[in-house]
N, C-alpha and C. Protein backbone atom coordinates (compact mmCIF):
# COMPACT_ATOMS: atom_id res chain seq x y z
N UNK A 1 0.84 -1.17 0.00
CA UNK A 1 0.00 0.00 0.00
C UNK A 1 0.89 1.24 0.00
N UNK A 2 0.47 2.14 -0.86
CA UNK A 2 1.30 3.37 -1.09
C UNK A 2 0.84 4.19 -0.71
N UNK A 3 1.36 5.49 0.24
CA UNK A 3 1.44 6.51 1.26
C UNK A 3 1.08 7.49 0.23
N UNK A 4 0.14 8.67 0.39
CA UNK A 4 -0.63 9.41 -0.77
C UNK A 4 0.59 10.81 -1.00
N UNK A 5 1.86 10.65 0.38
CA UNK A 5 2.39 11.85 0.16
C UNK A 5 3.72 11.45 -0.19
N UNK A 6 3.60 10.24 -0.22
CA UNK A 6 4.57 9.74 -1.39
C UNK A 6 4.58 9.94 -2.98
N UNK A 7 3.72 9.89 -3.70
CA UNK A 7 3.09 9.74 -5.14
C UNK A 7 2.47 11.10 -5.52
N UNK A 8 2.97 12.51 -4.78
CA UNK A 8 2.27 13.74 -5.04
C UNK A 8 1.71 13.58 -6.58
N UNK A 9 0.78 14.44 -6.68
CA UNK A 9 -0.21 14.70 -8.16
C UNK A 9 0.57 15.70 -9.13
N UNK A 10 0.29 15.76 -10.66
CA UNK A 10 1.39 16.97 -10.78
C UNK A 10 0.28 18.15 -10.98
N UNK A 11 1.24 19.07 -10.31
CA UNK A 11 0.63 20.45 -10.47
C UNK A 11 0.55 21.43 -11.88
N UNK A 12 -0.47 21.68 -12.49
CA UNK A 12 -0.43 22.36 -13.78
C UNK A 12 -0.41 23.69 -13.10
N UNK A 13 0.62 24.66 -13.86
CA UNK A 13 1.31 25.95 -13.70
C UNK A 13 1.18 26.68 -14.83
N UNK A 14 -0.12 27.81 -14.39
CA UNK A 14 -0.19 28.93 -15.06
C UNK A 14 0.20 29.87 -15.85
N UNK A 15 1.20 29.86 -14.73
CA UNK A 15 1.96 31.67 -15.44
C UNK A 15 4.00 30.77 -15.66
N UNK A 16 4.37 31.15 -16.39
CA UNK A 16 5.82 30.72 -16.62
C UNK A 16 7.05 30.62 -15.63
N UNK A 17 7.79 30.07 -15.56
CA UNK A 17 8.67 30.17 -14.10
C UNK A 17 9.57 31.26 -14.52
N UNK A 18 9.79 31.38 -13.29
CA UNK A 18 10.77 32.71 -13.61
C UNK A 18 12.27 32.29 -13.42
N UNK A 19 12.43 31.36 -12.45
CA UNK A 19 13.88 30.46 -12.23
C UNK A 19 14.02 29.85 -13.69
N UNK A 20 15.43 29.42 -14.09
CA UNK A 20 15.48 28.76 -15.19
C UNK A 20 15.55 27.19 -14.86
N UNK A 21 14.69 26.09 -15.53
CA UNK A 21 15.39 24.83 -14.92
C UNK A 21 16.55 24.18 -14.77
N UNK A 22 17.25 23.72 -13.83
CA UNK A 22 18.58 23.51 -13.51
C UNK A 22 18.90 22.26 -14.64
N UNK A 23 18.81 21.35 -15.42
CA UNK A 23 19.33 21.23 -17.16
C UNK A 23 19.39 21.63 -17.95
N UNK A 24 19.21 23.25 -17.88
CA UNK A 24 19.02 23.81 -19.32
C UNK A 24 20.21 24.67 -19.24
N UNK A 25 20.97 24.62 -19.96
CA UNK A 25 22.18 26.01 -20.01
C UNK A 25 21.96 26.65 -20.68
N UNK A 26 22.70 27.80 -19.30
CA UNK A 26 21.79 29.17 -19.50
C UNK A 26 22.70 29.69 -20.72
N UNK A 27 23.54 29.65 -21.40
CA UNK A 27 24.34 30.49 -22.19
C UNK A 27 23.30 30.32 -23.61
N UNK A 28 22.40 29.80 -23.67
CA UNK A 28 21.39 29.45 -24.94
C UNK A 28 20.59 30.99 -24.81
N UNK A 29 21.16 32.09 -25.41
CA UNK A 29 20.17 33.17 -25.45
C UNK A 29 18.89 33.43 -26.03
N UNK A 30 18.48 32.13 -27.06
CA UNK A 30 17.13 31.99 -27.22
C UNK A 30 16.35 32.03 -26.22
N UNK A 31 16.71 31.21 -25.38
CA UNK A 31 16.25 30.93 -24.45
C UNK A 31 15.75 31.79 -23.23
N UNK A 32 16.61 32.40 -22.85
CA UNK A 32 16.23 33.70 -21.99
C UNK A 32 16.93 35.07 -22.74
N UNK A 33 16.36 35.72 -23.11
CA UNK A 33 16.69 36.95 -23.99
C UNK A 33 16.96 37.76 -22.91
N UNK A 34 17.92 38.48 -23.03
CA UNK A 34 18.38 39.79 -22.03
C UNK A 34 18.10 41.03 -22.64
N UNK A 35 17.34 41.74 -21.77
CA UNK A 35 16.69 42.81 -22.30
C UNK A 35 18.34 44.15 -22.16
N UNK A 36 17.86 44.74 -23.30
CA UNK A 36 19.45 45.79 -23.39
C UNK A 36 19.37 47.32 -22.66
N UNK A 37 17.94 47.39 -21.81
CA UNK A 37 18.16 48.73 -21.55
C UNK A 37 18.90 49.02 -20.32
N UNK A 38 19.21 49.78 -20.63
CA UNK A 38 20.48 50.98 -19.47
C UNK A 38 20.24 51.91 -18.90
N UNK A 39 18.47 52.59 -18.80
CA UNK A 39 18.36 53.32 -18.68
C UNK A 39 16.94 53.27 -17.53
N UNK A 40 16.31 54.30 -16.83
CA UNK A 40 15.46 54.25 -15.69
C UNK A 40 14.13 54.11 -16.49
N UNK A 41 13.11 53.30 -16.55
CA UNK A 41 12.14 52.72 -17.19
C UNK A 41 10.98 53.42 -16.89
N UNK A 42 10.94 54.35 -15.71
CA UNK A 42 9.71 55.28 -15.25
C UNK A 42 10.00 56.80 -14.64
N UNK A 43 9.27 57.35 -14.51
CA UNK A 43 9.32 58.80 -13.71
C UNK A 43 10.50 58.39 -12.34
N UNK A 44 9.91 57.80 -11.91
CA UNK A 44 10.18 57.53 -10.32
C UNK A 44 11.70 57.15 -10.09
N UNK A 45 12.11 56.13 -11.37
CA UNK A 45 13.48 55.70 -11.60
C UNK A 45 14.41 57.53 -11.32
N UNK A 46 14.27 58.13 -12.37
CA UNK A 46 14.78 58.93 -12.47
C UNK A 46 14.74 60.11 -11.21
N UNK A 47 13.60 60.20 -10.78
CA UNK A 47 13.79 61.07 -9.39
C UNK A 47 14.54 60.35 -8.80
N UNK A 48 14.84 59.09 -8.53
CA UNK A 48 15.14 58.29 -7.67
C UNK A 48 16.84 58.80 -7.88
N UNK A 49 17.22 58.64 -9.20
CA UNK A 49 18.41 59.35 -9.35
C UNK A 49 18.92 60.36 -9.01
N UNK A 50 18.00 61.75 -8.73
CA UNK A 50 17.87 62.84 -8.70
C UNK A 50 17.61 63.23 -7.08
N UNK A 51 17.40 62.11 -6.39
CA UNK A 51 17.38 61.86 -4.55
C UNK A 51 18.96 61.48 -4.65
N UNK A 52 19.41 60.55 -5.24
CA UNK A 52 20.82 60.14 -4.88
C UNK A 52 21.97 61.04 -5.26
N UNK A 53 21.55 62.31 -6.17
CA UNK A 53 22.14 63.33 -6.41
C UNK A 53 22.35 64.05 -5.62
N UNK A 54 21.29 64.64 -5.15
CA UNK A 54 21.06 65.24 -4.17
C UNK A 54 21.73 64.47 -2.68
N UNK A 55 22.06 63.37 -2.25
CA UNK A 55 22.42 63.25 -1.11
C UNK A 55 23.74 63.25 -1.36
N UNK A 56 24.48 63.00 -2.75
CA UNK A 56 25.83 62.56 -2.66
C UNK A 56 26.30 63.86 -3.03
N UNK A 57 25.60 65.65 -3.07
CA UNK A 57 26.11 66.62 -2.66
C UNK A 57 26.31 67.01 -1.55
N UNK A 58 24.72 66.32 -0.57
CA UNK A 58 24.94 66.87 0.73
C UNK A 58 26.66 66.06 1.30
N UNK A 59 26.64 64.55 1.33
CA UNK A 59 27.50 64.23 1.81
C UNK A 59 28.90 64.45 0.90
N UNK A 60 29.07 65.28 0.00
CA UNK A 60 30.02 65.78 -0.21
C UNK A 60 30.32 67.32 0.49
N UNK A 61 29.31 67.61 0.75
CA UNK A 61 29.31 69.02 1.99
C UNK A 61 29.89 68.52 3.07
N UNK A 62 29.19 67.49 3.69
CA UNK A 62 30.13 67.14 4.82
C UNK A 62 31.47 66.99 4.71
N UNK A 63 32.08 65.94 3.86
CA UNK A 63 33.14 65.94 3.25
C UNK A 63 33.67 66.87 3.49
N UNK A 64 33.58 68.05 3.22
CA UNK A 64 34.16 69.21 3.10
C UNK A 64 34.03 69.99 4.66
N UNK A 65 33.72 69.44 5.23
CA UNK A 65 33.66 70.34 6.81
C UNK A 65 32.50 70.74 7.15
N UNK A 66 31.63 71.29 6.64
CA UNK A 66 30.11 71.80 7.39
C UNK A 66 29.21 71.09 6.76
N UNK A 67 29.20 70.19 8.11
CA UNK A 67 28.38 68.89 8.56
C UNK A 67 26.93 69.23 8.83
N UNK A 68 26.79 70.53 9.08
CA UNK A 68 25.42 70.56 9.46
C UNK A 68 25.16 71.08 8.11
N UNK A 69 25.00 71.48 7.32
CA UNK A 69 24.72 71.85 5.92
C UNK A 69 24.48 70.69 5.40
N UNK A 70 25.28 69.90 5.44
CA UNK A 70 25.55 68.35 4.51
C UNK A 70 24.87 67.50 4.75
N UNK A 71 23.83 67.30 6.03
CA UNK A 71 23.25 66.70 6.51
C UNK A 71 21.61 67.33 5.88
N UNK A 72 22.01 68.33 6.15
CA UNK A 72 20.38 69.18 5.81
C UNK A 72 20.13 68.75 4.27
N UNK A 73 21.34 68.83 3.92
CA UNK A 73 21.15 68.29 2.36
C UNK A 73 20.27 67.15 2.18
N UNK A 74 20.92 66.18 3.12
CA UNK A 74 20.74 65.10 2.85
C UNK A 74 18.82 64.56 3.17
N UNK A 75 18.90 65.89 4.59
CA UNK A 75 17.55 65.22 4.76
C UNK A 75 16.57 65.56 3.94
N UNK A 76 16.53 66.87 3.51
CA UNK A 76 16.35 67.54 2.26
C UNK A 76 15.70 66.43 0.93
N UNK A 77 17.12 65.62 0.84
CA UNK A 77 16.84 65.01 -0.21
C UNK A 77 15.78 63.36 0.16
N UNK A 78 15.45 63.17 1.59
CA UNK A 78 15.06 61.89 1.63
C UNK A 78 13.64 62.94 1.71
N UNK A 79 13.25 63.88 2.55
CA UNK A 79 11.79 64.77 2.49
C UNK A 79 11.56 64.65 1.26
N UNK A 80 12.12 65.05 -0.05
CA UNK A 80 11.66 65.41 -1.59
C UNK A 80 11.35 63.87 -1.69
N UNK A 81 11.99 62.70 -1.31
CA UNK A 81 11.21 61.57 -1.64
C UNK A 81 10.43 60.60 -1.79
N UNK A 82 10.40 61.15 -0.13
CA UNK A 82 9.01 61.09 0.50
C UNK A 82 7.92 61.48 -0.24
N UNK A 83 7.70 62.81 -0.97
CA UNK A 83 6.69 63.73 -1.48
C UNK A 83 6.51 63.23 -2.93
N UNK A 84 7.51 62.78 -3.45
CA UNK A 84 7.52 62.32 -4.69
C UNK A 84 6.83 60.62 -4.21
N UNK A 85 7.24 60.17 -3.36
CA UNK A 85 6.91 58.85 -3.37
C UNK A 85 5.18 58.87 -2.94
N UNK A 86 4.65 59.97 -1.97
CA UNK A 86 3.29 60.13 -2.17
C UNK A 86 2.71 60.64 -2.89
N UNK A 87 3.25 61.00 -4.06
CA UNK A 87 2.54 61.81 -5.55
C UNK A 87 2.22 60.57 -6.43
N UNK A 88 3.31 60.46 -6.66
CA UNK A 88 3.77 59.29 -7.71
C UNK A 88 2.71 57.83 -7.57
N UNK A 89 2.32 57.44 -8.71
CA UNK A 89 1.32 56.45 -8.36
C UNK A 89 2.56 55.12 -8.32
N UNK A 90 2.14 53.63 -8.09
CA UNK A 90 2.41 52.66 -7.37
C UNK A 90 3.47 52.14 -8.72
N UNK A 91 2.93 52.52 -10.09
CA UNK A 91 3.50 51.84 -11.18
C UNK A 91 4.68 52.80 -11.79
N UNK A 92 4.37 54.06 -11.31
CA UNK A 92 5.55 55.09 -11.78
C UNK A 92 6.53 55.22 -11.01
N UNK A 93 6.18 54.57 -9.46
CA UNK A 93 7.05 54.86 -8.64
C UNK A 93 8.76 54.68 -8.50
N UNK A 94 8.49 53.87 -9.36
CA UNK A 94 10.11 52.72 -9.56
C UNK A 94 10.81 52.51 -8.31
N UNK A 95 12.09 52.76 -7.97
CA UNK A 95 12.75 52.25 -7.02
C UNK A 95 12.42 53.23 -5.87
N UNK A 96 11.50 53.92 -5.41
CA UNK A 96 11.29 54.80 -4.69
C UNK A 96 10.16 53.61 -4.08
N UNK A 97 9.39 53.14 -4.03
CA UNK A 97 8.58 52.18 -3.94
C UNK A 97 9.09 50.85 -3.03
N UNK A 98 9.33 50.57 -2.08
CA UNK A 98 10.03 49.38 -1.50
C UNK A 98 8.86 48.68 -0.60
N UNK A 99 7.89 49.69 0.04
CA UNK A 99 7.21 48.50 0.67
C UNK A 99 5.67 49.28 0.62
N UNK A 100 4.77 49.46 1.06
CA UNK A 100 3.23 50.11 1.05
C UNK A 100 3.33 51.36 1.28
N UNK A 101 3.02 52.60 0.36
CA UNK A 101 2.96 54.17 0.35
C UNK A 101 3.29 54.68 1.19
N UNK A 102 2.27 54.56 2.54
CA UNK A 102 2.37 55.04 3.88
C UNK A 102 3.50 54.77 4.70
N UNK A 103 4.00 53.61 4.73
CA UNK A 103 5.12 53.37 5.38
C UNK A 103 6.46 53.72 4.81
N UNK A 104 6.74 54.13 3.23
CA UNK A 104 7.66 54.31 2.82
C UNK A 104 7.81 56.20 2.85
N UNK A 105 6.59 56.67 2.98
CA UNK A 105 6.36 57.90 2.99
C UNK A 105 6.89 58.80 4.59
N UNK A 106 6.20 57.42 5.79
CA UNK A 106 6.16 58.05 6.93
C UNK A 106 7.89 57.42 7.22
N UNK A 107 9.00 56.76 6.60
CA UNK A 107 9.92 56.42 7.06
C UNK A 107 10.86 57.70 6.49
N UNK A 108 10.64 57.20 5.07
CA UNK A 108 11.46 58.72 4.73
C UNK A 108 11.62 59.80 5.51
N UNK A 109 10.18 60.19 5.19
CA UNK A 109 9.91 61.58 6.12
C UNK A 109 10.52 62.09 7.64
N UNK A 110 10.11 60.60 8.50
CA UNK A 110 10.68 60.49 9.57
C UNK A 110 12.19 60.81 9.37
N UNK A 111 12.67 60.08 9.07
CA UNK A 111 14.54 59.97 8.86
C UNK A 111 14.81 61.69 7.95
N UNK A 112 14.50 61.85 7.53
CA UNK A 112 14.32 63.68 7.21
C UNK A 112 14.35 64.61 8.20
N UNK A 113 13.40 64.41 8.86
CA UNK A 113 12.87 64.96 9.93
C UNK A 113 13.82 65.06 11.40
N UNK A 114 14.35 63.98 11.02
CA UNK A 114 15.31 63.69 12.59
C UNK A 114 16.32 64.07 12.33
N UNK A 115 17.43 64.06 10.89
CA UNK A 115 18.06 64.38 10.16
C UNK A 115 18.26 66.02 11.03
N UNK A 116 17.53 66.75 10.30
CA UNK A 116 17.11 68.23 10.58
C UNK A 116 17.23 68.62 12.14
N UNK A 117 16.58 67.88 12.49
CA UNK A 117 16.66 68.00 14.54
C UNK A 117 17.22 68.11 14.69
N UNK A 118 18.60 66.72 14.08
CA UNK A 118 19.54 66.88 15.37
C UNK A 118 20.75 67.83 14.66
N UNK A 119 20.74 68.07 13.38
CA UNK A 119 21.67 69.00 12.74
C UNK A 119 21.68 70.36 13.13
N UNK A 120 20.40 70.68 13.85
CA UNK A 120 19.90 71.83 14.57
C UNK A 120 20.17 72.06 15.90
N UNK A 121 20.28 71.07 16.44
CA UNK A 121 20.00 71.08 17.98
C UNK A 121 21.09 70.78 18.26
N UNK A 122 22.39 69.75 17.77
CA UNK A 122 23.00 69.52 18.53
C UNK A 122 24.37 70.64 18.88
N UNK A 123 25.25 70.78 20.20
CA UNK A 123 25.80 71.83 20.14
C UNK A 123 26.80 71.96 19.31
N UNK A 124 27.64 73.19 19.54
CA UNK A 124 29.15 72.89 18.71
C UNK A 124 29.87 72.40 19.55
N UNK A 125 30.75 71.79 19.49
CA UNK A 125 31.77 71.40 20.88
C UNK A 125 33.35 72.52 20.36
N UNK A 126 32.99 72.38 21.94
CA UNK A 126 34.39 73.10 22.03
C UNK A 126 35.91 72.92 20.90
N UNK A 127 36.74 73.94 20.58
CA UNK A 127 37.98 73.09 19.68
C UNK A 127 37.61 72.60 18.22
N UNK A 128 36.61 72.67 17.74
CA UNK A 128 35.82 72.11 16.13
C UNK A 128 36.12 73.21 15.30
């Protein structure tokens, strides 16, 4: 007598796999075609560029000695992405997009926000 979770049923599959099967070599480019673009595929891609611009001036401000500038930059640039990331609908969003609107909106923002605080608040120390 044969055990039913021995002899599984086969499963018919819908949509195409996305793994390649482990006998097939992959160097057969029929086979999986590599798409050639190089470039940001939506709105959001490109702000997204235009956030990382923006921070890799602020932290080149720091770089340069005034840290509290460089920072403001920076938070600067995660606030604008925040705003862009709650404008921007779900499909334009591109890499600005990592987990559900609200939470990517209220993290940014947050980390902006604190950014700013403490670039504000904290003292100078003596000898700097």
């Amino acid at each position: 007598m044969t055990d039913p979770e021995d002899s599984p049923e086969p499963v018919e599959q819908t949509e195409p796999d996305l793994v390649p099967p482990l006998d097939v070599p992959l160097d057969e480019p029929e086979l999986f075609p590599i798409d050639g673009r190089r470039y940001p595929s939506t709105i959001g891609g490109i702000f997204y560029l235009v956030v990382l611009a923006i921070t890799a001036v602020g932290i080149g401000i720091v770089w340069t000695g005034n840290w509290r500038l460089g920072t403001r930059w920076v938070a600067g640039a995660l606030i604008f992405a925040a705003l862009l990331r709650l404008v921007l609908p779900n499909k334009d969003a591109g890499m600005l997009a990592v987990r559900h609107r609200a939470f990517d909106c209220i993290l940014l923002a947050g980390v902006g926000a604190a950014l700013i605080f403490l670039a504000t608040t904290i003292p100078n120390q003596p000898g700097l």
